[in-house]
Protein backbone atom coordinates (compact mmCIF):
# COMPACT_ATOMS: atom_id res chain seq x y z
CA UNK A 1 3.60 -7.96 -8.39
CA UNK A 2 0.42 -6.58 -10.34
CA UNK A 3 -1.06 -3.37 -9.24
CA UNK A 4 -4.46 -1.96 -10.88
CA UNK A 5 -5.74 1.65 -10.40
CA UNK A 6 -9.62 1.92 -9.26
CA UNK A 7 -11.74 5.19 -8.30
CA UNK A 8 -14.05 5.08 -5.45
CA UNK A 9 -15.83 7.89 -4.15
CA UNK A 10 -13.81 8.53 -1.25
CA UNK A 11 -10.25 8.15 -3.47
CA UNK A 12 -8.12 5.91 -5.57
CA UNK A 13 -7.69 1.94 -4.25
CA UNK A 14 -4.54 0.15 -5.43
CA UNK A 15 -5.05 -3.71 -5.67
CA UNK A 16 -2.14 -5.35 -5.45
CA UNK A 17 -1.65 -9.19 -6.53
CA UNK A 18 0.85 -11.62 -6.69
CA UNK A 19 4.10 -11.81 -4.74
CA UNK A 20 5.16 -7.94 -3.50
CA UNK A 21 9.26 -7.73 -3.24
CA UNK A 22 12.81 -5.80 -3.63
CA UNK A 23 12.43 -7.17 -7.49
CA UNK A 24 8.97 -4.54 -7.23
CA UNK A 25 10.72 -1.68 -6.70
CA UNK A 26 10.11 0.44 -10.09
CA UNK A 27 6.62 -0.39 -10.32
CA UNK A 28 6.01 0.13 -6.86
CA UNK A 29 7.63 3.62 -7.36
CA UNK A 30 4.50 4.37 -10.29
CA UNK A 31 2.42 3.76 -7.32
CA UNK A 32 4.37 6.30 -5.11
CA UNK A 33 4.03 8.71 -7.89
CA UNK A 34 0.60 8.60 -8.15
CA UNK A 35 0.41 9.40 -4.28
CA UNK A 36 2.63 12.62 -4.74
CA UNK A 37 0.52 14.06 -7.62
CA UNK A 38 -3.00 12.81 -6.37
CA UNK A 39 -5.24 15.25 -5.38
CA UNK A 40 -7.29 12.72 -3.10
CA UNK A 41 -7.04 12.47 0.56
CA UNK A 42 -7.45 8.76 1.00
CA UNK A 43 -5.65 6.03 -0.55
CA UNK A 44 -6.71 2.47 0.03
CA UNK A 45 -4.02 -0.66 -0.99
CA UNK A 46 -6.41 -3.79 -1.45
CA UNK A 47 -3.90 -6.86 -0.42
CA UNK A 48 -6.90 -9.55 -1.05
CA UNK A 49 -4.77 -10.87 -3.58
CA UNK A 50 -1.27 -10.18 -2.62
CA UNK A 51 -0.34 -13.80 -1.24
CA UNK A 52 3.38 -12.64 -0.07
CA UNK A 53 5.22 -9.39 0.73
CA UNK A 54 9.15 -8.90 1.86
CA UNK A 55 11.15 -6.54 3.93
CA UNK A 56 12.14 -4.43 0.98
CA UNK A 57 8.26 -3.85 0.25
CA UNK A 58 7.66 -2.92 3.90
CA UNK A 59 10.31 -0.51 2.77
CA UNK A 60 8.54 0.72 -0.04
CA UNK A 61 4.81 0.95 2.29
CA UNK A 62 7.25 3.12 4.77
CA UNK A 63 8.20 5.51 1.69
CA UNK A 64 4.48 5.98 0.70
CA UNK A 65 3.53 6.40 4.15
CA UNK A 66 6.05 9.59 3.96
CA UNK A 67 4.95 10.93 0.52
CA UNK A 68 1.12 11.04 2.32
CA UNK A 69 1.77 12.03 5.26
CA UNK A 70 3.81 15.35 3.51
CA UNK A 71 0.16 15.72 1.61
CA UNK A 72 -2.07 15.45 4.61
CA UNK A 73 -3.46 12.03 2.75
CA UNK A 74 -4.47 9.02 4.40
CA UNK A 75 -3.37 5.46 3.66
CA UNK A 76 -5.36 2.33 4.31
CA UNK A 77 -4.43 -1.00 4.05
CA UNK A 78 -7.58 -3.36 3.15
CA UNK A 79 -7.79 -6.69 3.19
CA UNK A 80 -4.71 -8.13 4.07
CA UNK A 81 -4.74 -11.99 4.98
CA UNK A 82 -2.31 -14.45 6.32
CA UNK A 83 1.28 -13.76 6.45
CA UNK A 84 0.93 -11.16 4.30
CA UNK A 85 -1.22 -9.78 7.68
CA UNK A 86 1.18 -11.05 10.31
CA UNK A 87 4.01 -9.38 8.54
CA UNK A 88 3.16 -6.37 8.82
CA UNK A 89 1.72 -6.45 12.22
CA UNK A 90 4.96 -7.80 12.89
CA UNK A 91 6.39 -4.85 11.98
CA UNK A 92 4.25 -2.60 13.46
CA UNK A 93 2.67 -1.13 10.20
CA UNK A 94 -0.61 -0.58 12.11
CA UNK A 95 0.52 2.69 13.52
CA UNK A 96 1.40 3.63 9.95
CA UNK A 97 -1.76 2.79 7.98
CA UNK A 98 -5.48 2.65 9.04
CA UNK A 99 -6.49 -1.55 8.56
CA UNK A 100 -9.42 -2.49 7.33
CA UNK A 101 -11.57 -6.02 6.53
């Protein structure tokens, strides 16, 4: 997994390419990081590019779901395709993050 940092004017969007899994977990926990000490109130992960994602690194989105919610900041999920998509619909992730085209 890649991850790059952009500002928007509504808050900070992580893209995230490449194959998201357990062997993620310290860069993923940058990411996290970022969440706790942001002052921003949205936080949009761009999956466009992110062709495959585990059960550890639904783990990980359920840890930065917590961190957010503790902040009052809101987490989108943006552009997520295929199985990457059906994943975490699978597992319910739309009643944790807003989705969005």
């Amino acid at each position: 997994m890649e991850y790059k940092i952009n500002e928007t004017p509504t808050g900070q969007e992580i893209a995230i390419e490449g194959s998201f899994t357990f062997r993620d977990h310290d860069r993923f926990f940058e990411v996290v990081s970022l969440i706790k000490s942001s002052k921003d109130k949205k936080m949009t992960f761009n999956l466009s590019k992110c062709d495959f994602i585990d059960s550890a690194a639904l783990g990980m989105f359920v840890i930065a779901s917590d961190e957010a919610s503790a902040k009052d900041m809101t987490l989108v999920i943006k552009a997520a395709t295929g199985k990457v998509k059906d994943v975490m619909f699978a597992a319910r992730f739309d009643n944790l993050y807003a989705f969005e085209d």
